[in-house]
N, C-alpha and C. Protein backbone atom coordinates (compact mmCIF):
# COMPACT_ATOMS: atom_id res chain seq x y z
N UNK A 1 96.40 195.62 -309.57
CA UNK A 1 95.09 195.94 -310.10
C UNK A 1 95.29 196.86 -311.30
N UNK A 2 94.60 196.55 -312.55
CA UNK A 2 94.80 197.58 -313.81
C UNK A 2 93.83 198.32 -313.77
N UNK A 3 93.93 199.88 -314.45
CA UNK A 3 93.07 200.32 -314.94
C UNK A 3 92.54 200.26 -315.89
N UNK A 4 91.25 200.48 -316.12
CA UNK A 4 90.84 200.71 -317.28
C UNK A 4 91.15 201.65 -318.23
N UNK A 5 91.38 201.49 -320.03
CA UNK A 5 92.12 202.53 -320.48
C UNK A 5 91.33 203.57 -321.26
N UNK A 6 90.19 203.30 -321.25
CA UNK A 6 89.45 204.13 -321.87
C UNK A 6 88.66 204.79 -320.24
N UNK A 7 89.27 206.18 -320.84
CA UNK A 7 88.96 207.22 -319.69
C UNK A 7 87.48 208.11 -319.99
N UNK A 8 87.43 208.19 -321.56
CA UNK A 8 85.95 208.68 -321.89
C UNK A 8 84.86 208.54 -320.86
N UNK A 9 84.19 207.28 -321.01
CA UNK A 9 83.23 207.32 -320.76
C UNK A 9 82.63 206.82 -319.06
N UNK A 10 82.55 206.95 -318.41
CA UNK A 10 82.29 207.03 -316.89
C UNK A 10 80.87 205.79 -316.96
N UNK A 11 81.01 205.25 -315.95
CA UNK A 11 79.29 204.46 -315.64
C UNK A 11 78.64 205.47 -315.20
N UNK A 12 77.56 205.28 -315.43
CA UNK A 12 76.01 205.28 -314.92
C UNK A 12 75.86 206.21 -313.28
N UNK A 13 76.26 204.93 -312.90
CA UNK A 13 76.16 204.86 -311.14
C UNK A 13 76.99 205.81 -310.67
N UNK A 14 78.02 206.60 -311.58
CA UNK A 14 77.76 208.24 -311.13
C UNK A 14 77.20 209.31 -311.37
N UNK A 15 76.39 208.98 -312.17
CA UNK A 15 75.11 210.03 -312.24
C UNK A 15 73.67 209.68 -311.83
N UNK A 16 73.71 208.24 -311.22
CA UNK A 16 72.05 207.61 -311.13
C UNK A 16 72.11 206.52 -310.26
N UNK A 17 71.72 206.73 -308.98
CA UNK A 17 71.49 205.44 -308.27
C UNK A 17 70.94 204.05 -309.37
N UNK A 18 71.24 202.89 -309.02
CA UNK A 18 70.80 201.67 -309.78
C UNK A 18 69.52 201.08 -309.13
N UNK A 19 68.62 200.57 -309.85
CA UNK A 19 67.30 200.14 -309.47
C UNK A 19 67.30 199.03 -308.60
N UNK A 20 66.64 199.36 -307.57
CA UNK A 20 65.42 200.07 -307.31
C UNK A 20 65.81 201.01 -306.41
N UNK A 21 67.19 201.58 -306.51
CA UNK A 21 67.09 202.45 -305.01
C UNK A 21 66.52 203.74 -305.62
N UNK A 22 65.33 204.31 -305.09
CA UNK A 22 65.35 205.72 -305.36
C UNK A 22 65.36 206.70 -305.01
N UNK A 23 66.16 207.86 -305.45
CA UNK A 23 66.59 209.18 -305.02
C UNK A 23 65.24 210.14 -304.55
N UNK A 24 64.44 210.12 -305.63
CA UNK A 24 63.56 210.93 -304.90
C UNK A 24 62.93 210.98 -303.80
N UNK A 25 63.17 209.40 -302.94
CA UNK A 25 62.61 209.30 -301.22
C UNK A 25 63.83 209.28 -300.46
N UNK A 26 65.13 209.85 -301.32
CA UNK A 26 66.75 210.36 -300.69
C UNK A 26 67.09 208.66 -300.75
N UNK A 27 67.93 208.39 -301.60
CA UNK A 27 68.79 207.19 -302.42
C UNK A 27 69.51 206.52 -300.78
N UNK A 28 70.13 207.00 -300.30
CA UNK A 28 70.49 206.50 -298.78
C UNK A 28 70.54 207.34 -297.88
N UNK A 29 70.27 206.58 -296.57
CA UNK A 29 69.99 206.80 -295.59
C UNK A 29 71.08 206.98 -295.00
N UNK A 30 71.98 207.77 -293.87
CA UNK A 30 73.31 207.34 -293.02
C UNK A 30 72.89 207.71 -291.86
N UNK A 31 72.46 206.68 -290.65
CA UNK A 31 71.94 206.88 -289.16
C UNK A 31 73.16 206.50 -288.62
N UNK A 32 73.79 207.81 -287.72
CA UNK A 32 74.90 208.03 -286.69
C UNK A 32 74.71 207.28 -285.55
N UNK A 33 74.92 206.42 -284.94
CA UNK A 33 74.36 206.03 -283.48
C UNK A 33 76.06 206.25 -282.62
N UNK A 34 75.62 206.66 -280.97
CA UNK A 34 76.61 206.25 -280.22
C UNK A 34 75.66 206.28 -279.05
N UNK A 35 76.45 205.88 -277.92
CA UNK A 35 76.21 205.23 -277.23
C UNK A 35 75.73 205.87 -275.66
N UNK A 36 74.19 207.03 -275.59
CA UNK A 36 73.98 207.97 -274.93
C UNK A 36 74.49 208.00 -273.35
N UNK A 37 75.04 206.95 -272.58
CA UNK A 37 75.51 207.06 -271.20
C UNK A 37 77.21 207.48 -271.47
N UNK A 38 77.55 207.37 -272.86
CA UNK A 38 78.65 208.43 -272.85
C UNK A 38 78.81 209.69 -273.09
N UNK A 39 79.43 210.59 -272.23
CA UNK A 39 79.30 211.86 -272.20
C UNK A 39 80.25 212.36 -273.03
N UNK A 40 81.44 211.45 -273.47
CA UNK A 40 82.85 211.81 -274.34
C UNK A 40 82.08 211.45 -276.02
N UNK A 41 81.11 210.61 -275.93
CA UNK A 41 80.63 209.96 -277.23
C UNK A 41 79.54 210.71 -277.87
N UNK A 42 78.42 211.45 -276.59
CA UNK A 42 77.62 212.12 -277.27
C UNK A 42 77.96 213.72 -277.83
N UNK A 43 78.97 214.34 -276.99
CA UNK A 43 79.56 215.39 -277.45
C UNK A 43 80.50 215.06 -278.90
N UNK A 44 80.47 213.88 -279.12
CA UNK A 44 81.33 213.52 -280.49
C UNK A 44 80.56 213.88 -281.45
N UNK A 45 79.32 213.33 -281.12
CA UNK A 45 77.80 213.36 -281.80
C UNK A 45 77.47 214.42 -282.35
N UNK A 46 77.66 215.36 -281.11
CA UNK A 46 76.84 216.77 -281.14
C UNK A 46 78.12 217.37 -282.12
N UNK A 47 79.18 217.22 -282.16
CA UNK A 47 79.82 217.93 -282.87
C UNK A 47 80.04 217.18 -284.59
N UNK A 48 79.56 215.89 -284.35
CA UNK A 48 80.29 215.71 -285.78
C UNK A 48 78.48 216.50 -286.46
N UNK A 49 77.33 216.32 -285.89
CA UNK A 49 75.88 216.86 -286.26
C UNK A 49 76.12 218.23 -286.91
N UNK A 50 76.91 219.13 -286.21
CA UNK A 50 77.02 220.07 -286.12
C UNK A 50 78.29 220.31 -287.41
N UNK A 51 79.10 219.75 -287.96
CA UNK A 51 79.96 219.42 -289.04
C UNK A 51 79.38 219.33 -290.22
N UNK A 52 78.55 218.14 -290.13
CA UNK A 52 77.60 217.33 -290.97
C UNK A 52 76.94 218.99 -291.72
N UNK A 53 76.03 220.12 -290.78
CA UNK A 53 75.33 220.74 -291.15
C UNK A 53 75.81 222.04 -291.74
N UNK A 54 77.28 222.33 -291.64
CA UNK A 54 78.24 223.12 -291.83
C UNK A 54 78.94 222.69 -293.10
N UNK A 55 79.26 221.49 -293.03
CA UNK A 55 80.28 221.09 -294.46
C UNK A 55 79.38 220.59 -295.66
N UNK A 56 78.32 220.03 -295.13
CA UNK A 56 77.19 219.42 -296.30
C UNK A 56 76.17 219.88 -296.30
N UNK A 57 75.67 221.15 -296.56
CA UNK A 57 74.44 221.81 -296.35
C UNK A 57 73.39 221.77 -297.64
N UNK A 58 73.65 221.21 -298.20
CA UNK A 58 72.68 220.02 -299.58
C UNK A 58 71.91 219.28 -299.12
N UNK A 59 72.31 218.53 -297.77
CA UNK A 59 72.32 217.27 -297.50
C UNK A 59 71.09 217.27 -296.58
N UNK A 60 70.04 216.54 -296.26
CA UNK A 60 69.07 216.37 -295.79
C UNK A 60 69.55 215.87 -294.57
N UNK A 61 69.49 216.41 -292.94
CA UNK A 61 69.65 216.40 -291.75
C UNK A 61 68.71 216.42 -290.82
N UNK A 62 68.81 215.28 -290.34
CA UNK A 62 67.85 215.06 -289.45
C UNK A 62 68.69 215.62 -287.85
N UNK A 63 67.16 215.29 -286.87
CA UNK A 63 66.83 215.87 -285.62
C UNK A 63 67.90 215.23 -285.19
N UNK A 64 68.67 215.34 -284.10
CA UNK A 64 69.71 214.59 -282.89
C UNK A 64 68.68 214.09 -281.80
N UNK A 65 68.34 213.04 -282.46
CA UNK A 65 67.73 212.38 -281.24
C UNK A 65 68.23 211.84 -280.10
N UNK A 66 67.77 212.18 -278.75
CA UNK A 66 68.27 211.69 -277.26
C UNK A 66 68.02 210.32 -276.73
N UNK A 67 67.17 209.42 -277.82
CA UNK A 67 66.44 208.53 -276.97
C UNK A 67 66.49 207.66 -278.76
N UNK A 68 66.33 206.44 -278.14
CA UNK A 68 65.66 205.39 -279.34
C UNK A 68 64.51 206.11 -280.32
N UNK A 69 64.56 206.21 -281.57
CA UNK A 69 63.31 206.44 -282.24
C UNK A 69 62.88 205.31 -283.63
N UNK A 70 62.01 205.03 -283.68
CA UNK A 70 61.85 203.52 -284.80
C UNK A 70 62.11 202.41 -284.16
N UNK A 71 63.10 201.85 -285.68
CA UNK A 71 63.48 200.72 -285.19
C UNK A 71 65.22 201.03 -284.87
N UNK A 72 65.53 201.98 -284.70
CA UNK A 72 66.93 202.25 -283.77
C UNK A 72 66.92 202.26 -282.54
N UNK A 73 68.04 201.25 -282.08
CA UNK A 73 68.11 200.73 -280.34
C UNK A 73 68.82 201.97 -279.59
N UNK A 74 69.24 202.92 -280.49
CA UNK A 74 69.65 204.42 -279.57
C UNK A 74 69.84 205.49 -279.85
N UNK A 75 70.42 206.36 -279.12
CA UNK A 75 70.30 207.87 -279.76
C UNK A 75 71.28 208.11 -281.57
N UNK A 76 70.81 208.67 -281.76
CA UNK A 76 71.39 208.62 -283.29
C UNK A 76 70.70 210.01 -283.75
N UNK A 77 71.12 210.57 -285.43
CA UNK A 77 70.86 211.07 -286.44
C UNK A 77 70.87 210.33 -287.59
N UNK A 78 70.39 211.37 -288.53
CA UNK A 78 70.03 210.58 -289.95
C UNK A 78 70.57 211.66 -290.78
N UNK A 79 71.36 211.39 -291.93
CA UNK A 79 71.66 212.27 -292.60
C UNK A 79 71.24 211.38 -294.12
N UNK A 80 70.75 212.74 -295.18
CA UNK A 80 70.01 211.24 -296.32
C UNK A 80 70.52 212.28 -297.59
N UNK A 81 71.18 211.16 -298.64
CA UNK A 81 71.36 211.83 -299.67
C UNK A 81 70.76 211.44 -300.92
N UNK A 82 71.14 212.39 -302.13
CA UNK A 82 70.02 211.99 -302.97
C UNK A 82 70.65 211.81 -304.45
N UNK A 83 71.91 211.42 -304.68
CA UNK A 83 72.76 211.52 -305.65
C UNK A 83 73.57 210.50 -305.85
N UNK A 84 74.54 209.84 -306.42
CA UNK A 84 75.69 209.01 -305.94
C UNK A 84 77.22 210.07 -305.40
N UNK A 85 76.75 211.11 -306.10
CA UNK A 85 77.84 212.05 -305.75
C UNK A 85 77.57 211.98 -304.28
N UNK A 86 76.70 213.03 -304.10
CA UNK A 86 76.59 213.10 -302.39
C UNK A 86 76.98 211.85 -301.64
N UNK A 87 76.11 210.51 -301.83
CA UNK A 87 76.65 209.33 -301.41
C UNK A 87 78.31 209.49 -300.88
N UNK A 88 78.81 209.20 -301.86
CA UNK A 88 80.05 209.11 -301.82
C UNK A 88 80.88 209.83 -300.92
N UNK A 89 80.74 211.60 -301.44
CA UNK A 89 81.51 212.10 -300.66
C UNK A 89 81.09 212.06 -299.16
N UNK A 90 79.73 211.85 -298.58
CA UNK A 90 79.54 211.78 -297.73
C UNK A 90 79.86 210.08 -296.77
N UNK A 91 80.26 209.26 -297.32
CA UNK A 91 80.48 207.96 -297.21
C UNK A 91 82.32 208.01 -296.75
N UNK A 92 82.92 208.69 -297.59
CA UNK A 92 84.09 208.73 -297.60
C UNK A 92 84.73 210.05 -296.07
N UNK A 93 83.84 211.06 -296.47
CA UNK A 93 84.06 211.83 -294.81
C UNK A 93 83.88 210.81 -293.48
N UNK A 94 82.83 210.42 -293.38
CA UNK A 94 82.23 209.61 -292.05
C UNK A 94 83.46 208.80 -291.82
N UNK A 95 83.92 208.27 -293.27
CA UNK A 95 84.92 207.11 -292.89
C UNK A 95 85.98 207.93 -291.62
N UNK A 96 86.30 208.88 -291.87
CA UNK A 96 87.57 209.62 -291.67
C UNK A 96 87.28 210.18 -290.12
N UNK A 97 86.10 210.72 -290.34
CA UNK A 97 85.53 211.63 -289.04
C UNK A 97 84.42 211.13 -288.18
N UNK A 98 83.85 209.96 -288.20
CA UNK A 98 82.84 209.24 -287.52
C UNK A 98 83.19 209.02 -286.23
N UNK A 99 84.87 209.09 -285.90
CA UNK A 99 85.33 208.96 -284.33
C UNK A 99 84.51 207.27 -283.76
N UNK A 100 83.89 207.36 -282.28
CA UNK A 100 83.31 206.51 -281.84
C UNK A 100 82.14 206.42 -282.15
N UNK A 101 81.20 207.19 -282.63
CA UNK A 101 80.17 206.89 -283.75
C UNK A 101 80.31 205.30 -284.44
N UNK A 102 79.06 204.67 -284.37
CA UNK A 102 78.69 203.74 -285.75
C UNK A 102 78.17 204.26 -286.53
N UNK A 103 78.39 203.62 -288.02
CA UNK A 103 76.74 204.30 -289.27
C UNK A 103 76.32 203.38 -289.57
N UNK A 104 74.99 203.39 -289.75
CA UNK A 104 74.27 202.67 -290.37
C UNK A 104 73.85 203.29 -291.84
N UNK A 105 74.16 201.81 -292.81
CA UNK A 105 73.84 203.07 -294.01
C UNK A 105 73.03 202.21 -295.05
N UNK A 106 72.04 203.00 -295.56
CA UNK A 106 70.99 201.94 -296.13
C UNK A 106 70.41 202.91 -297.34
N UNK A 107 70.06 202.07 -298.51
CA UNK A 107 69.61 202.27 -299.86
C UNK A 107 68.08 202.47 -299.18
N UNK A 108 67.09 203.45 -300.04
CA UNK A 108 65.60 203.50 -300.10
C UNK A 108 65.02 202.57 -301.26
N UNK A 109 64.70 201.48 -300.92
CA UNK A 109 64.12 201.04 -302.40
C UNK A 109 63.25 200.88 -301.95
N UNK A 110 62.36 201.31 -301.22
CA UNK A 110 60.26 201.10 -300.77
C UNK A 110 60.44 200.03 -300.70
N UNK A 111 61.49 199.19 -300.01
CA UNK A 111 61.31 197.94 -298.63
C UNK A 111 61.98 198.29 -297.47
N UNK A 112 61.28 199.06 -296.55
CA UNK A 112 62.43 199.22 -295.46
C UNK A 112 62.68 198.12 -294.51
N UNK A 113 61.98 197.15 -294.34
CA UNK A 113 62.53 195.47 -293.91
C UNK A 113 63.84 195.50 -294.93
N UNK A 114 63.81 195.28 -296.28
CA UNK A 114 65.27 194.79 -296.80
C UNK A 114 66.28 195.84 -296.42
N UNK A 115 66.02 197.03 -297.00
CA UNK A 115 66.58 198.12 -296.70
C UNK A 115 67.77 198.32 -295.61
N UNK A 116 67.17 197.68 -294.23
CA UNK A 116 67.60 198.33 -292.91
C UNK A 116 67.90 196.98 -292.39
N UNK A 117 68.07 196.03 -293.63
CA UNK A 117 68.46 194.59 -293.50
C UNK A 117 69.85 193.79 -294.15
N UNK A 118 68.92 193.48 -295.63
CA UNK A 118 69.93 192.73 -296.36
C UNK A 118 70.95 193.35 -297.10
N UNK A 119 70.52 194.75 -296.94
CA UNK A 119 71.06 196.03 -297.96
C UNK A 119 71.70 196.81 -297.01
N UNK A 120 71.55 196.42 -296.17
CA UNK A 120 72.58 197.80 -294.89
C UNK A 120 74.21 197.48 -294.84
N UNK A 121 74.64 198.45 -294.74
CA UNK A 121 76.10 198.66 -294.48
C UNK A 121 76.56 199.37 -293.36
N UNK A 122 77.70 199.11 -292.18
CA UNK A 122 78.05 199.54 -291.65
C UNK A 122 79.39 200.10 -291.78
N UNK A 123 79.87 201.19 -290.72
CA UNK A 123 81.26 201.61 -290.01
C UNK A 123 81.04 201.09 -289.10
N UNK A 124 81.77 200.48 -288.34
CA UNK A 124 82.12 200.45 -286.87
C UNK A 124 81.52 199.51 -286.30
N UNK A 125 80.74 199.63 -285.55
CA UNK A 125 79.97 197.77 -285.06
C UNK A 125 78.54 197.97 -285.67
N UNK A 126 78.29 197.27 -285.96
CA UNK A 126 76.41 196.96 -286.43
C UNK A 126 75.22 196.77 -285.03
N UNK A 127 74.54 197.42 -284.82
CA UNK A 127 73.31 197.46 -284.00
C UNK A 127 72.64 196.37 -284.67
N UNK A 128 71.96 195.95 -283.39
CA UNK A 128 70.44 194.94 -283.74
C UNK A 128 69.86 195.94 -283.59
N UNK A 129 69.02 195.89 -284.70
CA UNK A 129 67.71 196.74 -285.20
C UNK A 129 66.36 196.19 -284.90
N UNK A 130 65.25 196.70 -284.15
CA UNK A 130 64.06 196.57 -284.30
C UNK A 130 63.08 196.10 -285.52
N UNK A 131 63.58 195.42 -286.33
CA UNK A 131 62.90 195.17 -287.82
C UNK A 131 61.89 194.86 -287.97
N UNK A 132 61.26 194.06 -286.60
CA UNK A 132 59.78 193.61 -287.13
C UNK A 132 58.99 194.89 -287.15
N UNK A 133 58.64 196.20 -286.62
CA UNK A 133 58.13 197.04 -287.18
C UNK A 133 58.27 197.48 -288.44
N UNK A 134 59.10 197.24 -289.31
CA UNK A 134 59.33 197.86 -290.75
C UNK A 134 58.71 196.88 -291.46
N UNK A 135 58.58 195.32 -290.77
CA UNK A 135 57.38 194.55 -292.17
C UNK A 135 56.44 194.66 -292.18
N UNK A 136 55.89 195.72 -291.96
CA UNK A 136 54.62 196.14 -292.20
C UNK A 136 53.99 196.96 -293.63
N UNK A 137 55.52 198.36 -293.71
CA UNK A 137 55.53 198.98 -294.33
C UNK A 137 56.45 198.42 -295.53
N UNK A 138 56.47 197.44 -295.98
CA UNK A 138 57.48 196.56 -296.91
C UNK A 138 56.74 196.39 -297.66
N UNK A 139 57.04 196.54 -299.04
CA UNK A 139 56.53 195.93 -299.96
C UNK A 139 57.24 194.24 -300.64
């Protein structure tokens, strides 16, 4: 694989999410799920939550939920960033430290049907998602 030789000038897409995702409703989403009848998995949880709020304190952190909330089939968090920087570095930790954790990781572009669909990315195994509640709120 070559590099490119002109080092000047950098793209875009590290200073600006690309359209339509937008930052100001937090550019992506990253929902933690594991698997609450494990007791080795949710203490993974509680500690990587507890990491998450310690190493990335920029970063928009959600509640540790115990139970399904939305259209997520289980206990999980949400951690949401609003940059490509943040993205990244936070994309590249999870890789490393997500343990038995899955992520779910999804762009905001005001369709959360596509969003939490055609646009989602995973670590680890992919959940079936509840989606027919989000075509409502789809544009």
């Amino acid at each position: 694989m070559s590099q490119s030789t002109d080092q000047t000038k950098l793209s875009d897409a590290y200073y600006q999410f690309p359209s339509p995702i937008r930052p100001s409703a937090a550019g992506f989403d990253f929902h933690v799920y594991w698997i609450s009848s494990s007791p080795e998995q949710t203490e993974h949880a509680r500690q990587l939550h507890a990491r998450v709020a310690r190493e990335f304190p920029e970063l928009s952190l959600g509640r540790f939920w115990d139970k399904p909330v939305g259209p997520h089939p289980t206990t999980m968090f949400e951690v949401d960033t609003h940059n490509p920087h943040q993205t990244g570095a936070l994309f590249s930790w999870l890789v490393v430290n997500r343990g038995p954790c899955d992520v779910l990781v999804h762009p905001n572009t005001g369709n959360p049907y596509k969003d939490h669909s055609e646009l989602a990315t995973w670590m680890g195994k992919p959940w079936p998602l509840y989606l027919d509640m989000l075509k409502k709120w789809s544009s």
